[in-house]
Structures are given as C-alpha cells and as structure tokens.
N, C-alpha and C. Protein backbone atom coordinates (compact mmCIF):
# COMPACT_ATOMS: atom_id res chain seq x y z
N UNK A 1 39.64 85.63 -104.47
CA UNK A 1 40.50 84.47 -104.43
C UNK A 1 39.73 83.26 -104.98
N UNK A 2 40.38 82.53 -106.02
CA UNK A 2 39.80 81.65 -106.83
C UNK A 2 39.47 80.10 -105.70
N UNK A 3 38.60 79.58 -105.70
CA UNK A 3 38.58 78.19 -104.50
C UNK A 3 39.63 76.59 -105.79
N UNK A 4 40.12 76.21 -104.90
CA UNK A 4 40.46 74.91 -105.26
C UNK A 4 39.48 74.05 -105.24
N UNK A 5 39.30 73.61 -106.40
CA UNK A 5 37.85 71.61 -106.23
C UNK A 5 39.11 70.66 -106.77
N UNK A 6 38.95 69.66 -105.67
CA UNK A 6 39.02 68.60 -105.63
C UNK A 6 37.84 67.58 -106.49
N UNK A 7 38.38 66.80 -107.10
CA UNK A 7 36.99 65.36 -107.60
C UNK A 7 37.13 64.56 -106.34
N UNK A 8 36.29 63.45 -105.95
CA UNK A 8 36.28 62.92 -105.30
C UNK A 8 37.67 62.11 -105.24
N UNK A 9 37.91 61.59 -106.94
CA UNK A 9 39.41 60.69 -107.02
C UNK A 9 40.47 61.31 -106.30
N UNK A 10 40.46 62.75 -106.31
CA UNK A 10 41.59 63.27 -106.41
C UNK A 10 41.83 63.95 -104.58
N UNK A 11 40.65 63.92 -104.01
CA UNK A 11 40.68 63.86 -102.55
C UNK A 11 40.71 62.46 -102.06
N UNK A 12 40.74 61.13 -102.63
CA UNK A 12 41.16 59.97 -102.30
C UNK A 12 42.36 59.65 -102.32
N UNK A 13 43.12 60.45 -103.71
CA UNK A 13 44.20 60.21 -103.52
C UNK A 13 45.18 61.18 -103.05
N UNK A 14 44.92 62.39 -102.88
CA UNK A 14 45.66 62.59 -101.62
C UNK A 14 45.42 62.90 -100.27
N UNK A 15 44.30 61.50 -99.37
CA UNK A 15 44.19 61.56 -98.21
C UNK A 15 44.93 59.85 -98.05
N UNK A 16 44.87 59.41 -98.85
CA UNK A 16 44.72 57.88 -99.02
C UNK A 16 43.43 57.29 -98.43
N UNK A 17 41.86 57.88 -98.23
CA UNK A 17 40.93 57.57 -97.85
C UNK A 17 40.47 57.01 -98.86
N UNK A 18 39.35 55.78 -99.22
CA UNK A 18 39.03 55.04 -100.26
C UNK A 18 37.65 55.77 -100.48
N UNK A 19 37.08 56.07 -101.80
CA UNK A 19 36.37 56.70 -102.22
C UNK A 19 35.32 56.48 -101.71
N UNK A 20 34.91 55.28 -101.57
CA UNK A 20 33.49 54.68 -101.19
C UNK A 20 33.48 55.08 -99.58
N UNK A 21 34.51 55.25 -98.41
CA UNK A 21 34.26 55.80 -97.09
C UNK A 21 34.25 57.45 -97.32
N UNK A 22 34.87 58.18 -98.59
CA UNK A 22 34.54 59.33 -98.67
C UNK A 22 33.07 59.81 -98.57
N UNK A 23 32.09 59.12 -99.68
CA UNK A 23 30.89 58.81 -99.97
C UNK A 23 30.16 58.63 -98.64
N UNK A 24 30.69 57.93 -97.49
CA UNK A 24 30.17 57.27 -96.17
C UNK A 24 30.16 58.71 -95.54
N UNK A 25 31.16 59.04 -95.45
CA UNK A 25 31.20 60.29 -94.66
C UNK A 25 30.44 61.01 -94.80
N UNK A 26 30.24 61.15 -96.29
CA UNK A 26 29.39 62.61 -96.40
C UNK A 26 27.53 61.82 -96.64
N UNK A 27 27.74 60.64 -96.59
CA UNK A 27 25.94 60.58 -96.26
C UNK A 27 25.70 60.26 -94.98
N UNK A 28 26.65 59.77 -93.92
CA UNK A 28 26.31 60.20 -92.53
C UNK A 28 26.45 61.47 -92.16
N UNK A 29 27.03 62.93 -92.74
CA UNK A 29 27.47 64.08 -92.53
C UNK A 29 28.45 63.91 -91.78
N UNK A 30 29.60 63.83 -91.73
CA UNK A 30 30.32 64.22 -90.75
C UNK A 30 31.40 65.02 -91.69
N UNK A 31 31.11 64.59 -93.27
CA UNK A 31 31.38 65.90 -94.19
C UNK A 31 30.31 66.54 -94.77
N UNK A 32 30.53 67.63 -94.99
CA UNK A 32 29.59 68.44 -95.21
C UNK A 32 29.05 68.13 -97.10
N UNK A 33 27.75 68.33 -97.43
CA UNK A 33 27.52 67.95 -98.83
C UNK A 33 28.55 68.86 -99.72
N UNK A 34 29.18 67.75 -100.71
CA UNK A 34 29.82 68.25 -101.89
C UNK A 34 29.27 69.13 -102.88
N UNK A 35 29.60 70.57 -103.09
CA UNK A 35 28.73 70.76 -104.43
C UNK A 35 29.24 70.03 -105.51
N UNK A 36 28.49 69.91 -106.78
CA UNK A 36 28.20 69.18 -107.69
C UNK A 36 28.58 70.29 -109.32
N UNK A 37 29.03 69.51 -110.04
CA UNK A 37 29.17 69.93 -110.97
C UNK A 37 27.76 70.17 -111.88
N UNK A 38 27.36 70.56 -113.54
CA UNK A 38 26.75 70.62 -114.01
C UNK A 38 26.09 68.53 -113.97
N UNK A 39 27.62 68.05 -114.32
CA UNK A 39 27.63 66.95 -114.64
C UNK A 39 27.26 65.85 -113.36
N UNK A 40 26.53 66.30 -112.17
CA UNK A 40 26.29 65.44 -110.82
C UNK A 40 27.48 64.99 -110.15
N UNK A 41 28.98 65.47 -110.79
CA UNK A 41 30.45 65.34 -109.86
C UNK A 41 30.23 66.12 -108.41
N UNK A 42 30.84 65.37 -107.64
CA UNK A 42 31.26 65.67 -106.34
C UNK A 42 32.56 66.61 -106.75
N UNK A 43 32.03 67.74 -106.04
CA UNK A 43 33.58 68.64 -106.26
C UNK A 43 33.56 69.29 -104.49
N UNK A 44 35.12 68.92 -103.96
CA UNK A 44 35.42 69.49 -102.87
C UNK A 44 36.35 70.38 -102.75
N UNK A 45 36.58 70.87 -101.42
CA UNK A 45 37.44 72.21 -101.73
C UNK A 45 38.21 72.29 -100.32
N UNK A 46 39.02 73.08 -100.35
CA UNK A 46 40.02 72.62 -98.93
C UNK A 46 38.98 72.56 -97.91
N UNK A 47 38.08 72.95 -97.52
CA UNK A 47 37.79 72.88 -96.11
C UNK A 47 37.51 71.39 -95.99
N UNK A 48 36.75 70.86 -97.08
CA UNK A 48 36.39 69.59 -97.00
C UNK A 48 37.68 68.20 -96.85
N UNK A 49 38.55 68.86 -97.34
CA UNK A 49 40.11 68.13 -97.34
C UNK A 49 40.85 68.03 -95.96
N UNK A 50 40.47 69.41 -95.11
CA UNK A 50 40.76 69.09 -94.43
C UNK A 50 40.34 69.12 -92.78
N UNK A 51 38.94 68.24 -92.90
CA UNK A 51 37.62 67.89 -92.33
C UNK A 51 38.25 66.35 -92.72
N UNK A 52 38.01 66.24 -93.92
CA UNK A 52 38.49 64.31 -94.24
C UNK A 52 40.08 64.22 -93.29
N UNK A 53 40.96 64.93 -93.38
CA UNK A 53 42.20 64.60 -92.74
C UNK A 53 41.70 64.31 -91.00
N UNK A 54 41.23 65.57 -90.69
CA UNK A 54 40.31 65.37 -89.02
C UNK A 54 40.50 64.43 -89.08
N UNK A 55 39.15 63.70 -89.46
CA UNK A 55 38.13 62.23 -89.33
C UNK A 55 38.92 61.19 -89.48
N UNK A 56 39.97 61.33 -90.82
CA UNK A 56 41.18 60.36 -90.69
C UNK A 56 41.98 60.16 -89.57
N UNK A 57 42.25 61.25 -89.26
CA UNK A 57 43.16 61.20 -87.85
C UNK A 57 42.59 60.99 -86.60
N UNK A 58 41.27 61.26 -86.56
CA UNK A 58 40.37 60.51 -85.37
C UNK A 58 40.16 59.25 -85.07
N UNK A 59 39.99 58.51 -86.68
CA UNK A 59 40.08 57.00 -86.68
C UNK A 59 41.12 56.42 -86.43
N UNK A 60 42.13 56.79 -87.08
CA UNK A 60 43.27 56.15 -86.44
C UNK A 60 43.80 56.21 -85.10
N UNK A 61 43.33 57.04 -84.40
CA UNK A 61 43.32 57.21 -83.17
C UNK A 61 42.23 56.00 -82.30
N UNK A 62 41.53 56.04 -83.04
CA UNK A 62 40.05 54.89 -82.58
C UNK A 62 38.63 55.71 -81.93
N UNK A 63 38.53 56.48 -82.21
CA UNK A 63 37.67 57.67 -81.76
C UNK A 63 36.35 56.96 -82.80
N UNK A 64 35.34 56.82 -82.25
CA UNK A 64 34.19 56.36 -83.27
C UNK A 64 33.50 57.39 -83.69
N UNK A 65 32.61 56.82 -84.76
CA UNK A 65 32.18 57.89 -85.42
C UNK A 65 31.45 59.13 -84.66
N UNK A 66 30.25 58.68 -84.11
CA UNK A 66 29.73 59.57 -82.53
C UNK A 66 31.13 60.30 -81.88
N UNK A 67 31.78 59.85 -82.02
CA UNK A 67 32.75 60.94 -81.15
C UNK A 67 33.22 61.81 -82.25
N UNK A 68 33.37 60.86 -83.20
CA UNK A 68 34.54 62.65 -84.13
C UNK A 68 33.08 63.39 -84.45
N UNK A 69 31.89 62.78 -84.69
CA UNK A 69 30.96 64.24 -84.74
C UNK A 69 30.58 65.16 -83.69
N UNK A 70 31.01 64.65 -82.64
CA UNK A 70 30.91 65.69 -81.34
C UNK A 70 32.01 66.48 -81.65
N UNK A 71 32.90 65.92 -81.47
CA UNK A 71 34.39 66.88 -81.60
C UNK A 71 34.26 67.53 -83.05
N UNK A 72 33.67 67.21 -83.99
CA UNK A 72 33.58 68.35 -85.25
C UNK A 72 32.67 69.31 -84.48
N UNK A 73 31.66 69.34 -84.07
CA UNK A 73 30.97 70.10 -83.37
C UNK A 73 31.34 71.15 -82.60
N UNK A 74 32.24 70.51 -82.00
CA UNK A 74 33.02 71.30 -80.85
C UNK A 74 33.67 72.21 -81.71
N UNK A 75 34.25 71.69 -82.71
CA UNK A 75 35.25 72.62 -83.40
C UNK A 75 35.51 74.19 -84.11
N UNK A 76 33.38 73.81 -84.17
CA UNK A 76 32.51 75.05 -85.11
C UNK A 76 32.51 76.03 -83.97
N UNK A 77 32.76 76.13 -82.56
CA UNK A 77 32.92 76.99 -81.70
C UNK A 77 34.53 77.15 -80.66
N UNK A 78 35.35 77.67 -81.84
CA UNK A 78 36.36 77.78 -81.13
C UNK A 78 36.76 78.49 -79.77
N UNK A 79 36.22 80.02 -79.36
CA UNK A 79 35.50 80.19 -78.78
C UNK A 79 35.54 79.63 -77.12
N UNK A 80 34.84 78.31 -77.17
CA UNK A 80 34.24 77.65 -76.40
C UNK A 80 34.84 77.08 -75.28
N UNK A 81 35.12 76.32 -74.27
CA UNK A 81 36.21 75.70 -73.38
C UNK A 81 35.83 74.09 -73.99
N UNK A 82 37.31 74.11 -73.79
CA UNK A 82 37.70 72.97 -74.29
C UNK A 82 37.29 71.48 -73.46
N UNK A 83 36.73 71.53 -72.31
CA UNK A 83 36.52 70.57 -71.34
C UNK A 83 35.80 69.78 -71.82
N UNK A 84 34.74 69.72 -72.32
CA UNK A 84 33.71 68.66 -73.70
C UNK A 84 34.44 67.80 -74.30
N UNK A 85 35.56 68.21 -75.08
CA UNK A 85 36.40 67.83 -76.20
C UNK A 85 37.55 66.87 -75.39
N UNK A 86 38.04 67.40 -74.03
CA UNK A 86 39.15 66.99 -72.94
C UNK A 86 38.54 65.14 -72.66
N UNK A 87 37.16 65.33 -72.34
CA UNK A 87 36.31 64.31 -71.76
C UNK A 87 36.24 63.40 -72.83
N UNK A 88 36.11 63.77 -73.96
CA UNK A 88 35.70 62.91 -75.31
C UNK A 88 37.30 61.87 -75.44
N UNK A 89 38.64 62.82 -75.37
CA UNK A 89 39.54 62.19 -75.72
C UNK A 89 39.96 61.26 -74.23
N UNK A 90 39.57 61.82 -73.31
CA UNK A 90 39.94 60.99 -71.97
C UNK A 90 39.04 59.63 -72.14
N UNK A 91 37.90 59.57 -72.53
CA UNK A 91 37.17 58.45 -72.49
C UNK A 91 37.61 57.56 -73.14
N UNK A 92 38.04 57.93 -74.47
CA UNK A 92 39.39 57.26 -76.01
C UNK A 92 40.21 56.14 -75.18
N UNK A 93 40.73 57.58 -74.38
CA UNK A 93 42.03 56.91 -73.88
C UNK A 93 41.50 55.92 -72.96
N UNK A 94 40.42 55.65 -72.17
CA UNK A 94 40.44 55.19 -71.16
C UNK A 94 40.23 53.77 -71.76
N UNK A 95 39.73 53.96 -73.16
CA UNK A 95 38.78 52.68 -73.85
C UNK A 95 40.22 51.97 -74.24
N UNK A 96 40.96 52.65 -75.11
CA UNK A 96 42.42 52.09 -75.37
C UNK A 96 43.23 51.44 -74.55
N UNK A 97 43.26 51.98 -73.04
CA UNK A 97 44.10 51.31 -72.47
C UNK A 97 43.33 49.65 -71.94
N UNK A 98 41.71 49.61 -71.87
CA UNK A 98 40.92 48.59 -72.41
C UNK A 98 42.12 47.65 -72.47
N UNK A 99 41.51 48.14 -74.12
CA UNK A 99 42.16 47.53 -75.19
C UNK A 99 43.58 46.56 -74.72
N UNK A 100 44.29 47.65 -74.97
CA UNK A 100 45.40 47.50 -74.43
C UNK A 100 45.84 45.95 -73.58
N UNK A 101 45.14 45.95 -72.33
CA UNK A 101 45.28 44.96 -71.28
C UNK A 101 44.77 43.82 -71.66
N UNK A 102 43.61 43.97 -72.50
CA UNK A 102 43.20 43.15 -73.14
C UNK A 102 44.18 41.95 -73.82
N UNK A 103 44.69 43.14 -74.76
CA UNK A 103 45.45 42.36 -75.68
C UNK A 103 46.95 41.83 -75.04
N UNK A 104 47.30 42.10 -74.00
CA UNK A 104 48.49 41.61 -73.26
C UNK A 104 47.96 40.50 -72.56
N UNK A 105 46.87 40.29 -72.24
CA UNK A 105 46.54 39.07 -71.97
C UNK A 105 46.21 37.98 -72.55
N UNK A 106 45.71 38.33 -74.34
CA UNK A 106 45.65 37.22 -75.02
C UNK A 106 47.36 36.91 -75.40
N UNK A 107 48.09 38.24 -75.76
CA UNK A 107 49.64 37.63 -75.58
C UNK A 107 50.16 36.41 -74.86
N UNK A 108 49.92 37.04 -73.59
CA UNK A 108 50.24 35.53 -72.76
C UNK A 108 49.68 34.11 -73.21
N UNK A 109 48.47 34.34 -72.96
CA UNK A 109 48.02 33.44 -73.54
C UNK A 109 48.56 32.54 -74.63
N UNK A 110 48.57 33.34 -75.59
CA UNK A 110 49.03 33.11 -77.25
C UNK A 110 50.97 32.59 -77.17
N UNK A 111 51.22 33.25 -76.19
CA UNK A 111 52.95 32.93 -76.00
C UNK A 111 52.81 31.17 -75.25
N UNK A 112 51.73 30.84 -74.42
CA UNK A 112 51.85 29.60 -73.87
C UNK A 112 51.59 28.87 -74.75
N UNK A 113 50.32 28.96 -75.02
CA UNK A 113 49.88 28.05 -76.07
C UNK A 113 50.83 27.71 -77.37
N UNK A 114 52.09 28.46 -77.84
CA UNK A 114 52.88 28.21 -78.97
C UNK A 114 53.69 27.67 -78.53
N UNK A 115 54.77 27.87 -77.19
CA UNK A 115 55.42 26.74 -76.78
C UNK A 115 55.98 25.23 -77.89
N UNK A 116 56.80 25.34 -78.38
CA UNK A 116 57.16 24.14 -78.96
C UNK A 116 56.42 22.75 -78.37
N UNK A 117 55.51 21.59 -79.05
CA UNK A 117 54.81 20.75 -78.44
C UNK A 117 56.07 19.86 -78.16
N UNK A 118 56.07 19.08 -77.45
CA UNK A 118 56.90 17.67 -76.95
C UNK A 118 56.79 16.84 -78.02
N UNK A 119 55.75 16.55 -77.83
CA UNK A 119 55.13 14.79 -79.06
C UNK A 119 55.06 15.32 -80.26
N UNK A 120 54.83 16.32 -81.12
CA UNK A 120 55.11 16.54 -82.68
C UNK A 120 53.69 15.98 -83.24
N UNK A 121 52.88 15.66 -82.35
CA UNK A 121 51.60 14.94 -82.87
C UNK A 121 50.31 15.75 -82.22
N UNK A 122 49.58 15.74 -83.19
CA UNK A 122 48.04 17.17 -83.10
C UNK A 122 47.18 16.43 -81.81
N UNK A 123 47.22 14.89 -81.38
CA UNK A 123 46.56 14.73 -80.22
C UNK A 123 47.01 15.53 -78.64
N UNK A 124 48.72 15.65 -79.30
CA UNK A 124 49.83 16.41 -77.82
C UNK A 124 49.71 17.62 -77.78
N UNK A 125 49.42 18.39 -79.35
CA UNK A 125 49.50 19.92 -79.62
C UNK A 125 48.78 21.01 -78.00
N UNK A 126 49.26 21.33 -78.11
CA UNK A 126 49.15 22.63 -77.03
C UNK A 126 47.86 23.77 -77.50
N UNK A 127 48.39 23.91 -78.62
CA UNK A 127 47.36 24.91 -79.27
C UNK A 127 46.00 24.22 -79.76
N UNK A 128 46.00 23.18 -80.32
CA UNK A 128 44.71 22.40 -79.82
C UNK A 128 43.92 21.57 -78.90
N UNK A 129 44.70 21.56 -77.84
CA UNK A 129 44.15 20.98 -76.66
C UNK A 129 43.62 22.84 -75.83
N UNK A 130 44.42 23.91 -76.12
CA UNK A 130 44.15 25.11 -75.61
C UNK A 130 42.55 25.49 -76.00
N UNK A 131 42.44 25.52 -77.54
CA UNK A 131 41.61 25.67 -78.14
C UNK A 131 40.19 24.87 -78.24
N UNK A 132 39.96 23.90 -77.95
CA UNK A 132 39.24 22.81 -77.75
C UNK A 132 38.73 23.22 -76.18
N UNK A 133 39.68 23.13 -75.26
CA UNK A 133 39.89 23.68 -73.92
C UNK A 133 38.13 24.17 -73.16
N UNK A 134 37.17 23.86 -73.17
CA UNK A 134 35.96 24.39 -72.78
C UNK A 134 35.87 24.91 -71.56
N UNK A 135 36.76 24.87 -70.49
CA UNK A 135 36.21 25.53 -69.61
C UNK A 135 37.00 26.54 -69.23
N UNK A 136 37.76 26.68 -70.33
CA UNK A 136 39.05 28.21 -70.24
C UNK A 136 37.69 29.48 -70.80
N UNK A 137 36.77 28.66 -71.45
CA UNK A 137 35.73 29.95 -72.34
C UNK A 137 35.22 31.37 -71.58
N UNK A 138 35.23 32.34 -71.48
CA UNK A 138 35.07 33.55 -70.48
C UNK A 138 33.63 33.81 -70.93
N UNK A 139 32.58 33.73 -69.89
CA UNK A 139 31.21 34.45 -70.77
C UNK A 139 31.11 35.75 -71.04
C-alpha cells in the first residue's frame, strides 16, 4: 500500500494549523520528525495529520502543551487504563471552570462599569473613575 505525503503547505491547509506552529510542534516533538525529501521538504503522512488534528483539538479544548504530550503518551499504549488520561482531562476541566468564574466576575464588573454615565462628561464617567479606582486593585 502506497503512503500519502503531505508538504507542510498542504497539511496547513487542511488542518487550518499555520505552518510556522506546525514547525513548533515538531521541534518541541509532540509531532514526530518529518521525513524529508531529496530536496530538505518536510513530507508528512496520515499518521502525522492526524497527531496535528489531536493537538489541535487539545488546544482548543485548553489542554497545554505538557498535557497533550502526556496524553500522546498515553495514547502509544492503548492497552493501558485509562485513569492517567481521566485525571489529565479532570484537572482541564477543573482549570476551565477557573476560568470560567473568573470571567463572570469581570462580566459583572464590566456590566456596572458601562452603565450609561449621568453627566456625559469623562470627569462623571463610570468607566474611568472604575478604572483609575486604586483600591478595587486585587494583589
């Protein structure tokens, strides 16, 4: 069975990953080295296509890099119990929902502070008296 190569362009454009984080990937390893043409081309081949989809879909998830190389790791032993991999995505989640609360609280925030001002004048403004505001600062 003949292998499919990909050029680097042509695994950019159909992951929508930008060439130069392709490049990233594979000199931190979390893809494996490209063989090379006569001509020093990066030529890839499905496995590598879809290793980049992984890593894509890990990031968008928010999984950092340390984590999708554990979980590639994990992956090379299917095999294995899954409880490693369970812990990796529970921690994700735990960081997201973080996140999450986080950002519902600058909401509020951000919803008071816009409030239509009264006076129409930047000494009355809300959002710069908020902002200015020094002892709202959280260390």
């Amino acid at each position: 069975m003949q292998k499919i190569y990909f050029s680097i362009g042509e695994l950019s454009k159909h992951t929508g990953c930008n060439i130069e984080t392709i490049r990233y990937y594979g000199k931190i390893g979390l893809l494996d080295e490209a063989e090379r043409t006569e001509g020093n081309q990066r030529r890839y081949v499905e496995a590598d296509y879809k290793r980049l989809l992984f890593i894509l879909r890990a990031r968008n998830l928010g999984f950092s890099i340390e984590a999708i190389r554990q979980l590639i790791t994990l992956s090379k032993h299917p095999d294995d119990p899954c409880g490693e991999a369970d812990t990796i995505a529970q921690k994700q989640l735990a960081e997201t929902r973080m996140k999450i609360s986080r950002l519902k609280i600058l909401e509020k925030e951000l919803e008071r502070i816009t409030k239509p001002c009264s006076g129409h004048k930047i000494h009355e403004c809300k959002v710069i008296e908020s902002l200015a505001d020094i002892s709202s600062l959280q260390a």
